[in-house]
Structures are given as structure tokens and as C-alpha cells.
Protein backbone atom coordinates (compact mmCIF):
# COMPACT_ATOMS: atom_id res chain seq x y z
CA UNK A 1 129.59 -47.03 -25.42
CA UNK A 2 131.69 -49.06 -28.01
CA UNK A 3 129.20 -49.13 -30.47
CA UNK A 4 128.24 -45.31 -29.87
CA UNK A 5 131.71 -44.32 -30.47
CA UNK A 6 131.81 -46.29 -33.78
CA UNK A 7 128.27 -44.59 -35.35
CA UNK A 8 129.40 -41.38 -34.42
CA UNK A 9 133.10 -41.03 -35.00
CA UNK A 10 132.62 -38.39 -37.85
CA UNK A 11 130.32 -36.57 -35.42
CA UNK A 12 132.43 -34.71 -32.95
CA UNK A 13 129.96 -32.74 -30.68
CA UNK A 14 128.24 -36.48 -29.96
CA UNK A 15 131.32 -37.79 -29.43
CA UNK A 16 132.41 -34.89 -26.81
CA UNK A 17 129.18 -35.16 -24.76
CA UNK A 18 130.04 -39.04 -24.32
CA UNK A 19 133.51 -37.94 -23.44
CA UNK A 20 132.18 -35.76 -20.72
CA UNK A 21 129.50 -37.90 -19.72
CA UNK A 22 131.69 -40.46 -18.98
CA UNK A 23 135.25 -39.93 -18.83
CA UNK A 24 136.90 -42.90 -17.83
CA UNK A 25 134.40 -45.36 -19.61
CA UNK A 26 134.66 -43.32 -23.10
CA UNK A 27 138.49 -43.96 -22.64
CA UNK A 28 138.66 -47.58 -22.22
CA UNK A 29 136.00 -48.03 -24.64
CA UNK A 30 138.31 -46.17 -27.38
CA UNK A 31 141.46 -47.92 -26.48
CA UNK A 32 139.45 -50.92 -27.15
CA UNK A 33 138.32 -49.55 -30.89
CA UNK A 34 141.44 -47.50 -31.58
CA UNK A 35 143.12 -50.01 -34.19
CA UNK A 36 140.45 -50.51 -36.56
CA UNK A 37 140.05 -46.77 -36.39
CA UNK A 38 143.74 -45.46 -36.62
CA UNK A 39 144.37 -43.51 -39.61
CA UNK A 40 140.94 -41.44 -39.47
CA UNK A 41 141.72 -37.84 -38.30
CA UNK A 42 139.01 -37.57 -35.72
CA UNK A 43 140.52 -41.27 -34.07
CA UNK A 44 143.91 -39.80 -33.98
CA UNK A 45 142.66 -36.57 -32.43
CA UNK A 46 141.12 -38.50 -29.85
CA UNK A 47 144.10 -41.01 -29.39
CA UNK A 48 146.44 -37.98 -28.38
CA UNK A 49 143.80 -36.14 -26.24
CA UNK A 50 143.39 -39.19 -24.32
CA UNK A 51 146.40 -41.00 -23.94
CA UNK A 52 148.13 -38.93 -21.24
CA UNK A 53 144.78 -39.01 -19.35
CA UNK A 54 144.79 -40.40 -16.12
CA UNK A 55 141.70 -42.25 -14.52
CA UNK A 56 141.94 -40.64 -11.50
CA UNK A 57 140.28 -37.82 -10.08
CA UNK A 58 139.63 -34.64 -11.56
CA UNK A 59 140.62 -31.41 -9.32
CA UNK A 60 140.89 -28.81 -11.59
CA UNK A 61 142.46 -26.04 -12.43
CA UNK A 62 144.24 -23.80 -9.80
CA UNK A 63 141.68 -21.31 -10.82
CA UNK A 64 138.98 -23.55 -9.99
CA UNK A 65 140.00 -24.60 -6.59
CA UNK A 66 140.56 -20.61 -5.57
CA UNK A 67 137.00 -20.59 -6.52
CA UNK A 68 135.91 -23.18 -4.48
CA UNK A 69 138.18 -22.25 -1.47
CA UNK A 70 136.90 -18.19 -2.05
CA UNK A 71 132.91 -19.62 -2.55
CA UNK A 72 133.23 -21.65 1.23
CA UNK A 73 134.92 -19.04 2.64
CA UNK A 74 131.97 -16.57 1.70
CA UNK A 75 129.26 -19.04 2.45
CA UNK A 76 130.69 -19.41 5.99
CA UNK A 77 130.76 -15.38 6.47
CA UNK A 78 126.92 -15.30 4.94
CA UNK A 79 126.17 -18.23 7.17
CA UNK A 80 127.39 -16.18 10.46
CA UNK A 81 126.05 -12.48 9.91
CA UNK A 82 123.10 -12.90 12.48
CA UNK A 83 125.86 -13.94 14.92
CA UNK A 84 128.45 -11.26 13.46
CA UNK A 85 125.40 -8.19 13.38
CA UNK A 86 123.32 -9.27 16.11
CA UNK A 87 120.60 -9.92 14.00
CA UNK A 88 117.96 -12.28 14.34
CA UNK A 89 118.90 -15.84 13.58
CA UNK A 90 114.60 -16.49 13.24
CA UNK A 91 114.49 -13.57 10.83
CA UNK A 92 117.47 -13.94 8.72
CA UNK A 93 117.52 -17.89 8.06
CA UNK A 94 114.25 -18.43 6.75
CA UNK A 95 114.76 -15.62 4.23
CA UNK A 96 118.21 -15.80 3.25
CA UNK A 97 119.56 -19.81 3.84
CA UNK A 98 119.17 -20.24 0.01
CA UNK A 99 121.40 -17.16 -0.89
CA UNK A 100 124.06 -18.83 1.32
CA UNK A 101 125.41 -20.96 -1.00
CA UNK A 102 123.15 -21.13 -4.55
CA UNK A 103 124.00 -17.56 -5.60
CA UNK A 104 127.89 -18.78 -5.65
CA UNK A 105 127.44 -21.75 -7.60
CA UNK A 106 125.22 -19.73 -9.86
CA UNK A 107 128.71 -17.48 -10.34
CA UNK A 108 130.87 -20.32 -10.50
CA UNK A 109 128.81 -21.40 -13.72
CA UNK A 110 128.72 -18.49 -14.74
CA UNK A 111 132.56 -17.84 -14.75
CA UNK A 112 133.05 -21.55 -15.66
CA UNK A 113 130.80 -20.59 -19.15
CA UNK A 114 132.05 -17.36 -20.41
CA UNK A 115 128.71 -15.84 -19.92
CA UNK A 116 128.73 -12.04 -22.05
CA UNK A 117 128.05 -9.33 -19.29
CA UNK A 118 124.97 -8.89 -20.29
CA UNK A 119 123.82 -12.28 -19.10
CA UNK A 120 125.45 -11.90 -15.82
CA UNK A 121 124.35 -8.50 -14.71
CA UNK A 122 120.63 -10.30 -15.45
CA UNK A 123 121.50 -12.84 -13.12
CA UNK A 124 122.95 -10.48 -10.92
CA UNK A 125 119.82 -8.60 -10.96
CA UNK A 126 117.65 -10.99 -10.42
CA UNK A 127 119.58 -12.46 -7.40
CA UNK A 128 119.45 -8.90 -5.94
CA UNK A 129 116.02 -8.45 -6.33
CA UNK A 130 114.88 -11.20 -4.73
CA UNK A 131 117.38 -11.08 -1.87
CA UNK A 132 116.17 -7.17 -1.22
CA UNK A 133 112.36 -8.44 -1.72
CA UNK A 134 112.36 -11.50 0.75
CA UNK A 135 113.81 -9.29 3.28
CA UNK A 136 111.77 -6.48 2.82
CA UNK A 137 108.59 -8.93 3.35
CA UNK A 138 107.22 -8.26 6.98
CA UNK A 139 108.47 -9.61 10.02
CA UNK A 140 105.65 -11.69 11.28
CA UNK A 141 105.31 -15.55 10.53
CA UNK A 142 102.76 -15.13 7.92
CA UNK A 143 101.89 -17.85 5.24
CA UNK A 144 102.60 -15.79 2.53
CA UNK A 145 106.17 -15.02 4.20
CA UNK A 146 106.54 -19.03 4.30
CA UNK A 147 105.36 -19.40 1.18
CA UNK A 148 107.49 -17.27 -0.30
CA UNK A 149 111.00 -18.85 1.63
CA UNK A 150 109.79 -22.14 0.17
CA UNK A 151 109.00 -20.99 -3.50
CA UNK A 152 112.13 -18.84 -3.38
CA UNK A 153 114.92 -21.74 -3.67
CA UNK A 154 113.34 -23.08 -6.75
CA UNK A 155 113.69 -19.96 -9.07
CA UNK A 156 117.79 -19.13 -7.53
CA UNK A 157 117.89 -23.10 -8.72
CA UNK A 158 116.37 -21.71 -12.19
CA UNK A 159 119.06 -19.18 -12.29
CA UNK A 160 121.92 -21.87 -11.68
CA UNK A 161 120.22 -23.63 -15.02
CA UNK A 162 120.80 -20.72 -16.65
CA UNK A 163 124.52 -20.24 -15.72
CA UNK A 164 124.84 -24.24 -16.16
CA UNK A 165 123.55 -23.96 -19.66
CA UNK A 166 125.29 -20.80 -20.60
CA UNK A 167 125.16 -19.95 -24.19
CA UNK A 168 123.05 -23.60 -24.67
CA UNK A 169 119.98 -22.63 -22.90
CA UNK A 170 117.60 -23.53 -25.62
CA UNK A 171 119.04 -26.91 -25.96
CA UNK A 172 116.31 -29.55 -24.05
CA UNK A 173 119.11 -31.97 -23.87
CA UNK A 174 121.67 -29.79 -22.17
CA UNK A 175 118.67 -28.94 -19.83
CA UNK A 176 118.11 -32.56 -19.33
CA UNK A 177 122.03 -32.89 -18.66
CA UNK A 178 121.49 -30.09 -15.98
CA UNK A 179 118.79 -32.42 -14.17
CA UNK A 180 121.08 -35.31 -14.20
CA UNK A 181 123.81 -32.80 -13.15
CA UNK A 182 121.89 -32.24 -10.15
CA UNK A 183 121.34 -35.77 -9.48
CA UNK A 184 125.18 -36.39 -9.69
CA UNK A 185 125.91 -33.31 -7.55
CA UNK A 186 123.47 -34.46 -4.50
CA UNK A 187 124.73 -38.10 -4.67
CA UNK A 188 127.94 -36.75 -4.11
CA UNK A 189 127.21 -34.24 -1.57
CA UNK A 190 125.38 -36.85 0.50
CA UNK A 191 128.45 -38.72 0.78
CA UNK A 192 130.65 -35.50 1.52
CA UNK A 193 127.82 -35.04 4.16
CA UNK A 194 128.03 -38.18 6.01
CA UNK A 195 131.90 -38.33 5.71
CA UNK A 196 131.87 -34.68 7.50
CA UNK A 197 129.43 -36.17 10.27
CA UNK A 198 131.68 -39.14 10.89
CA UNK A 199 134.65 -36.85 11.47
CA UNK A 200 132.55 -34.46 13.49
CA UNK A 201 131.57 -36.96 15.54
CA UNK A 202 134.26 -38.81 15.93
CA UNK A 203 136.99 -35.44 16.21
CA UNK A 204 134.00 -34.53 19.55
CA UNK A 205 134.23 -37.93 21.10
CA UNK A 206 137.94 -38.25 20.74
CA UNK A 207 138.49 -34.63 22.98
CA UNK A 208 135.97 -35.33 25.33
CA UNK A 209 138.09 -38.31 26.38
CA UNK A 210 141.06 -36.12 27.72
CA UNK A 211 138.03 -33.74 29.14
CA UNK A 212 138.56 -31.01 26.53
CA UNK A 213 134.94 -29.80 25.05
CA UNK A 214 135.15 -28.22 21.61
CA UNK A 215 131.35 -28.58 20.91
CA UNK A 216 130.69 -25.12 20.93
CA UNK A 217 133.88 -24.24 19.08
CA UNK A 218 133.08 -27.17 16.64
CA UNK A 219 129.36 -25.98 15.81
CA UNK A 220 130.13 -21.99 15.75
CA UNK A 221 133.45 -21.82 13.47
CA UNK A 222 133.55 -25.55 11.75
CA UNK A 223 130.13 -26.68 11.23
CA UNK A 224 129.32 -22.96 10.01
CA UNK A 225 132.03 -23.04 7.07
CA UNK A 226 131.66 -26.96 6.74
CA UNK A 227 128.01 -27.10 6.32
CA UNK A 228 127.87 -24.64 3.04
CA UNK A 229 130.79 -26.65 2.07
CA UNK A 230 129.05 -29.74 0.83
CA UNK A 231 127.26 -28.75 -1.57
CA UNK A 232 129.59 -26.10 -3.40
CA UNK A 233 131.90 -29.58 -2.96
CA UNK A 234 129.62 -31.48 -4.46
CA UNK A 235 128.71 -29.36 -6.97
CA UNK A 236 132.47 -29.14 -8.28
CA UNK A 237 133.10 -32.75 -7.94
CA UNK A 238 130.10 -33.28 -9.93
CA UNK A 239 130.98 -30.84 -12.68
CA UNK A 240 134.79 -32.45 -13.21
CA UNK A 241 134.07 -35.80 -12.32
CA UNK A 242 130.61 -36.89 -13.63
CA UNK A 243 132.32 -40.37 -13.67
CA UNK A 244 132.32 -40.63 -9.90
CA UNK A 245 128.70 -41.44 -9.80
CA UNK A 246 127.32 -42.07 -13.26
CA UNK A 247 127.28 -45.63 -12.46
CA UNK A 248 125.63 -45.35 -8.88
CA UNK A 249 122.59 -42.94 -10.17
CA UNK A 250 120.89 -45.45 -12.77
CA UNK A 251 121.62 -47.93 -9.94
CA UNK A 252 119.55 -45.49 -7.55
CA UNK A 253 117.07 -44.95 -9.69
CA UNK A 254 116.97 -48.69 -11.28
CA UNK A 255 116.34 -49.97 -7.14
CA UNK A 256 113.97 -47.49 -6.06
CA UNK A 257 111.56 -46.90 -8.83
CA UNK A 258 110.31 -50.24 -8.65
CA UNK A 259 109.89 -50.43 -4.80
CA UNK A 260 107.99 -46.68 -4.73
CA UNK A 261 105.78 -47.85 -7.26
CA UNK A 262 104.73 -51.17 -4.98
CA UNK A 263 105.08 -48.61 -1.49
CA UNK A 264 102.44 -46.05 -3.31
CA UNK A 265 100.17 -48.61 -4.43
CA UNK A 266 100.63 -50.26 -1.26
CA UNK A 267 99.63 -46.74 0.15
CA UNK A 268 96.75 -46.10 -1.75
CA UNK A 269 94.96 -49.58 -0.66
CA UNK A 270 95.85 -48.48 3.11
CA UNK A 271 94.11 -45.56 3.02
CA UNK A 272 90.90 -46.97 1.68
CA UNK A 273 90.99 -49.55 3.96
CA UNK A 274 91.71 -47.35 7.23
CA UNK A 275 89.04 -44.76 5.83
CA UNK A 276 92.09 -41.91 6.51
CA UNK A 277 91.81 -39.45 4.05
CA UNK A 278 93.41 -35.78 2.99
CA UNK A 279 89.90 -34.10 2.90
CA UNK A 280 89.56 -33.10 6.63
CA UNK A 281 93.18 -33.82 8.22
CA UNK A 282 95.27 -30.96 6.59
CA UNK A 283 99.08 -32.28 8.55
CA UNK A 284 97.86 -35.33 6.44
CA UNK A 285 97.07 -33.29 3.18
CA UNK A 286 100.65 -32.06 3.37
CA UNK A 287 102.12 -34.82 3.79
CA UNK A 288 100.32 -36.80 0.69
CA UNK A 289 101.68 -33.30 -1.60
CA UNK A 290 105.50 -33.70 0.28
CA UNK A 291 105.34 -37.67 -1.33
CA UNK A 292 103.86 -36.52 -4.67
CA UNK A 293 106.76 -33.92 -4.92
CA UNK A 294 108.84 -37.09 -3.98
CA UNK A 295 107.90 -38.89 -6.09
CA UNK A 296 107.49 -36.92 -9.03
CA UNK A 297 111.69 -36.00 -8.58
CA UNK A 298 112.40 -39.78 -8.90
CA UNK A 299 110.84 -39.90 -11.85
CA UNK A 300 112.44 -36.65 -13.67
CA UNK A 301 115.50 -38.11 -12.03
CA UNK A 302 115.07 -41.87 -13.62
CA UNK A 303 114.15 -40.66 -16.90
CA UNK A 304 116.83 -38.08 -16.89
CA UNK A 305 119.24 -40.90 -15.95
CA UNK A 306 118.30 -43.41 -18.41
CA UNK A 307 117.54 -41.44 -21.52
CA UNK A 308 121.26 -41.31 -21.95
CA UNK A 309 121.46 -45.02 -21.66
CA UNK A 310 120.53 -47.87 -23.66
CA UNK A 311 116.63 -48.70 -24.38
CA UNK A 312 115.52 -51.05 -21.25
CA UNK A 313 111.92 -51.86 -21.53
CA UNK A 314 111.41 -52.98 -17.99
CA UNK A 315 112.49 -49.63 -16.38
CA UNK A 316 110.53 -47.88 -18.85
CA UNK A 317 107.34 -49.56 -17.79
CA UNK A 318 107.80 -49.37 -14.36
CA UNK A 319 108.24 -45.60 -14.69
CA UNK A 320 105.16 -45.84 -16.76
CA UNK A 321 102.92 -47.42 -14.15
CA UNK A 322 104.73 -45.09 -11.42
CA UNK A 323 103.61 -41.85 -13.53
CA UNK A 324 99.88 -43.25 -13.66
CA UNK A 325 99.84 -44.00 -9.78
CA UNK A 326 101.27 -40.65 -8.80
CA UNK A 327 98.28 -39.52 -11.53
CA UNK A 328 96.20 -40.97 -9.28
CA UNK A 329 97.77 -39.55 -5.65
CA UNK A 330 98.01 -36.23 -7.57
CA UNK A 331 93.97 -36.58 -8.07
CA UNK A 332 93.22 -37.41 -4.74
CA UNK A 333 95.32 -34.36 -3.39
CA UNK A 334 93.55 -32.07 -6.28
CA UNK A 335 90.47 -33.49 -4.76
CA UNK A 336 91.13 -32.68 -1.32
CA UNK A 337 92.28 -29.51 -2.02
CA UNK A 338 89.00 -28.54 -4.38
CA UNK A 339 87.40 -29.64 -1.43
CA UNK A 340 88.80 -27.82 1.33
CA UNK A 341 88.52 -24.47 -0.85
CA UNK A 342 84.99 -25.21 -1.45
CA UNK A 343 83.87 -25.31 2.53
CA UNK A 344 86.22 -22.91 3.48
CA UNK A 345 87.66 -20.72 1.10
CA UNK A 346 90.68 -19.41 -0.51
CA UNK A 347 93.65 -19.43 1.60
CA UNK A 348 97.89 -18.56 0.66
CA UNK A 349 97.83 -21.87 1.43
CA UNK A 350 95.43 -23.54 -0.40
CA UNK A 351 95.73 -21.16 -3.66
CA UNK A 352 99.59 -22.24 -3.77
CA UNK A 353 98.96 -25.64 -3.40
CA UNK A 354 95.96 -25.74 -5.73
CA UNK A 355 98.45 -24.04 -8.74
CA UNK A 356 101.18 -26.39 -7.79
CA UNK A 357 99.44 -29.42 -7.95
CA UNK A 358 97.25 -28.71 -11.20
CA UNK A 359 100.87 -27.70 -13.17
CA UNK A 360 102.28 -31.12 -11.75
CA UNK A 361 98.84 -33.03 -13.13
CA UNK A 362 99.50 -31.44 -16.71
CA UNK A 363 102.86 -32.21 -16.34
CA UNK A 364 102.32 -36.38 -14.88
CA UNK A 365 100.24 -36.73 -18.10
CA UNK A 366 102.50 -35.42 -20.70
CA UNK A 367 105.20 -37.53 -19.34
CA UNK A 368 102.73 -40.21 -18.89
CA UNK A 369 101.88 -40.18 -22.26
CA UNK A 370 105.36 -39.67 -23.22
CA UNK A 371 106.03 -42.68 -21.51
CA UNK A 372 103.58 -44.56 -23.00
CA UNK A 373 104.77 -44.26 -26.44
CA UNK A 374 108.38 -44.97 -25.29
CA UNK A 375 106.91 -48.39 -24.08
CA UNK A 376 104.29 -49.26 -26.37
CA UNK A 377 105.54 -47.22 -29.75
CA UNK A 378 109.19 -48.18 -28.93
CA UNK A 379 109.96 -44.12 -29.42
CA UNK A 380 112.95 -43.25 -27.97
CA UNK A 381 113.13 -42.39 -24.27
CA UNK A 382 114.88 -38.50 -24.92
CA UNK A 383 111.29 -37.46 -26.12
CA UNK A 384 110.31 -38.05 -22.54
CA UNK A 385 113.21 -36.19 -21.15
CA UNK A 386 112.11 -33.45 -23.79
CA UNK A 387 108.76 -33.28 -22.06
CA UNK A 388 109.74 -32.98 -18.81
CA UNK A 389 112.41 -30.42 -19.12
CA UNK A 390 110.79 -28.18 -21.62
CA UNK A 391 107.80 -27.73 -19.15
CA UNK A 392 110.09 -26.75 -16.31
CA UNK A 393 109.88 -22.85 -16.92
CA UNK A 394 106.41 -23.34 -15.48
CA UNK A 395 107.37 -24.10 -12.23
CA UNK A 396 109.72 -21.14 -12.31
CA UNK A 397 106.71 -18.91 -13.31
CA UNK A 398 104.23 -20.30 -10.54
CA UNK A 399 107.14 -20.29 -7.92
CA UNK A 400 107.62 -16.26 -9.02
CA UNK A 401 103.66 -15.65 -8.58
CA UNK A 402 103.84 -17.31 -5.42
CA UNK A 403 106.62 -15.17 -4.07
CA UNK A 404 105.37 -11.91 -5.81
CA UNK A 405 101.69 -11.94 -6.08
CA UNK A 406 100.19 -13.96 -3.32
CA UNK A 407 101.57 -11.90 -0.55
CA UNK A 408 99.96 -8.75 -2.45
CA UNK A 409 97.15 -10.47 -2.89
CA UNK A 410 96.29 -11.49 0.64
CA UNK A 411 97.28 -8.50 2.03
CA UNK A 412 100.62 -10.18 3.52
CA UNK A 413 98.95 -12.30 5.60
């Protein structure tokens, strides 16, 4: 970070995106550089800004906390209305568990931007029309109806991009800075997870041992505010403390790329040797697509992580050879698929899988080939994040025909 700071001092946007990138590093690494750069205004800009800066952890302003108090407080209401309207805990969750708590940090980001009205009253719009649309759907357990509660998630996660972003939505890198936002956010919300568990757990055992039973009060009125609670925590922590973590992700990603590649090609050999295959076993079929998915996140997440870091050849070959396996897993599910349509037909299933899966081939081989010019060409690794983050309004599209047109088209079924 040293060095960056030094090429770019008479570059102040670069030099703020490495500021908020890394807080705590960018300071120590300009205390370090600060006296062969003193008398330059930009240095002594800098100097002032940072010098009162603690380390510590960032809270926010009071604003922002009454946000984050107000946005759990609503996501615990949302989360009880079948119990507070007697209404049908099979019906409403499936349908509405992703308005509980994206729609708020969607507003948060919103707020946090300065978004003109315009902007939010689309956002608003679109939020509404999908919440009226999802419930309007029929009441039967249809595949279209799943379908559609699956698909639905990924375009309200769209509409947080858009808020994220704010008046930077055409920038690929602040797009790519959105992925490794999310990254940040669920490393943190893991932790806020299992930290809530322990004290759940341990706040249960401790009553029961003077024979008072709070279980029910526990998992009705705690768990039901607590549970939407992690993420909008770790959503915040993550937006004013991307230093908490920014070390730990590349360390995520740096461990388990490697060891996915050798567990898929492991895989692969497995399955030609036990003859098991996706053509005829459809639980299996789903599960091969569920790892592809898998996998494919770890790599947007690695290359999101380390285009922002320094050139390491090794990781970028690994992710290389883990794009052309899951190539080759995507193929055999494409396969299957083609297969299953051809002896039995078209299916909500089958025609949403069958779109999904040839978007994520064109996508694997653009990043593939991305890749390979990273590792071969030396090019720098942002032209891969480029290609994978430009490409993700596609998903968003398919996800919207999959929610909007497939149930039409089969009839609801």
C-alpha cells in the first residue's frame, strides 16, 4: 500500500478508494511516508484528516445507528405478521422471507447515497411490485411458485447494487467493490451469527438450571428480532469497517480455491468410476447445479478479492484451472439437462435450469479466458473482475423471466 500511496499522491479519488478500502492499513502506511511527502498539499490534507483517527471501530453516526436500531425493529415486526394476523406461516415465508430484511438495506443505501427521488421511487416501485406479484401467485406448491421464491432474492439483491452504487452505477469497479462488499458483509454476519447462537444457547442452558424455561419466549420475541439482525449488522459493520475483514477474505479465498479445485477434480474421477451420473437421478442433478453455483461464487468472490491486491501468479492459475473444471461440471449438467428435456420434455424446472446454466457457461468462459490472459499475457487481473461484473445484469434479466414469464407460461403450474 506504501508504494500505491506514493504513485498516486496527486490522484485523490485513487487515493480515497485505498483509504476506504482499508482504513487502518492506508493510515499506518502514510505515517510511514509522511516525511518525504510533507510540504505537498494533498500529503498535508491527508496528514490532518488522519491524525485524530483512531484504529478502532467504526460505529457511526447517531443517524446511522437509529437506522440500524429502526431497520431490526421493522424486520422483527415483518418477521412476526403470520403470528400477529393469523396468517399462514407456509404461505407467507416462502414468498416474503427476502423482503424481511433486503428491502431495508436497499433503503439504508439508498439514504446512505443521496439517491435523487427519482431513483428511489424506482426502487420503491420495483420492491412493491414484486412484493404484490409473489403474493398474488396462487396458493398451491407449484414449481413455478418455487421457482419464482428462489429467483426472487437475486433481483431485491440487484436492487441493493443499485442503492450501493448510487450515482456510480456504471462504474465496473464500484460494481466489483459491491461483490467484495458482499463478501465482507457475510464474513461478518457469520460471525455475528455464531456469537448470537453461543449466547442463545448458553442464556437457555443457564435458566434451565434453576428450572425456569424461556425456550418459547427465547424463539418467539428474541430469535424473531435477532435473526433479521445479523445481516442488517453485518451489513453496517461491513460498510464502516471494511478493515475488519479485508485481511480474512483473501485468506478465505487464498485456502479454499486451491482445495475446491483438487475436491472437484477429485469429484469428477468419482463419478466415472462409480458410473453415478446426473442423467437419470434428478436429487443428484440438483445437487451437481447447487456445487456449480458454489463454486462459481468462490470464484467471483476470489477474483473480486484479489483484483484489488497485488499480481500473485499462483492464485491466478489456480482460479484458472478452477474456471476450466467448473467448465467442465457446467457441461456435464448442460448435458444432463439437454438430456432429460429430450426424453421427457419441457418442464418449469428444467427450462429454468437449462437458461441458468447456459448464461453461467457463457459467463465460465469469458472469465476463463479472462483468466487466461491474466496468467499467460500478464494483463492485469481488474479485466477479469470487469468481465464478471459487467455480465451480471444477465442474471438479473433471467431471474425476472423466471419469476414473470414461466409461471404464465406453464399455466402456473
Amino acid at each position: 500500500m506504501t508504494e500505491d500511496i506514493i504513485n498516486h499522491i496527486e490522484n485523490p479519488a485513487y487515493l480515497e478508494r485505498l483509504y476506504r478500502r482499508n482504513k487502518s492499513g492506508f493510515k499506518k502506511s502514510f505515517e510511514q511516508i509522511y516525511p518525504t511527502l510533507q510540504g505537498k498539499g494533498i500529503a498535508e490534507f491527508w496528514h490532518e484528516r488522519l491524525k485524530d483517527k483512531a484504529d478502532g471501530i467504526s460505529w457511526g453516526s447517531q443517524k446511522e445507528l437509529l437506522w440500524v436500531v429502526l431497520g431490526i425493529f421493522i424486520a422483527g415486526i415483518l418477521a412476526k405478521i403470520p403470528e400477529i394476523f393469523s396468517i399462514d406461516e407456509e404461505f407467507f415465508y416462502p414468498r416474503n422471507i427476502s423482503f424481511i430484511v433486503l428491502p431495508l438495506i436497499t433503503a439504508f443505501f439508498a439514504w446512505k447515497n443521496q439517491l435523487p427521488l427519482n431513483a428511489k421511487s424506482v426502487l420503491i416501485g420495483i420492491s412493491g411490485l414484486l412484493l404484490v406479484y409473489i403474493n398474488s401467485l396462487p396458493g398451491r406448491e407449484t414449481d413455478t411458485l418455487i421457482l419464482a421464491c428462489i429467483h426472487l432474492p437475486l433481483i431485491l439483491w440487484g436492487l441493493i447494487g443499485v442503492a450501493y452504487s448510487g450515482p456510480s452505477l456504471l462504474d465496473w469497479e464500484k460494481r466489483l467493490g459491491y461483490l467484495r462488499f458482499n463478501g465482507e458483509a457475510a464474513v461478518l454476519s457469520v460471525l455475528i451469527g455464531i456469537a448470537g447462537f453461543l449466547l442463545s444457547a448458553i442464556t437457555i442452558s443457564l435458566f434451565s438450571l434453576i428450572e425456569i424455561q424461556i425456550e418459547y419466549f427465547w424463539s418467539h420475541y428474541v430469535a424473531a428480532f435477532g435473526l433479521p439482525a445479523v445481516p442488517i449488522l453485518g451489513t453496517y459493520l461491513a460498510h464502516n469497517n471494511p478493515q475488519l475483514v479485508n485481511k480474512v477474505s483473501p485468506i478465505i479465498a487464498k485456502i479454499f480455491s486451491p482445495l475446491v479445485l483438487v475436491m472437484l477434480v477429485a469429484y469428477l474421477i468419482a463419478i466415472a468410476a462409480t458410473g453415478k451420473d446426473p442423467y437419470n437421478d434428478r436429487d443428484f442433478l440438483l445437487l451437481f447445479n447447487a456445487l456449480l453455483v458454489g463454486v462459481m461464487a468462490l470464484i467471483f468472490f476470489s477474483v473480486a478479492e484479489s483484483s484489488s491486491k497485488q499480481r500473485q501468479p499462483f492464485g491466478i492459475w489456480i482460479l484458472f484451472l478452477l474456471s476450466l473444471v467448473t467448465i467442465v461440471v457446467n457441461g456435464v449438467a448442460l448435458s444432463a439437462i439437454i438430456f432429460r428435456i429430450s426424453e421427457w420434455g419441457f418442464t418449469p424446472n428444467r427450462t429454468a435450469v437449462l437458461g441458468g446454466n447456459i448464461l453461467i457457461l457463457i459467463h465460465l468462459l469469458i472469465v476463463s479466458w479472462k483468466l487466461y490472459q491474466s496468467a499467460v499475457k500478464k494483463e492485469e487481473l481488474n479485466q477479469v473482475g470487469k468481465s464478471i461484473v459487467v455480465y451480471l445484469p444477465v442474471y438479473m434479466v433471467w431471474s425476472a423471466v423466471v419469476v414473470f414469464v414461466l409461471p404464465v407460461l406453464f399455466g402456473f403450474e
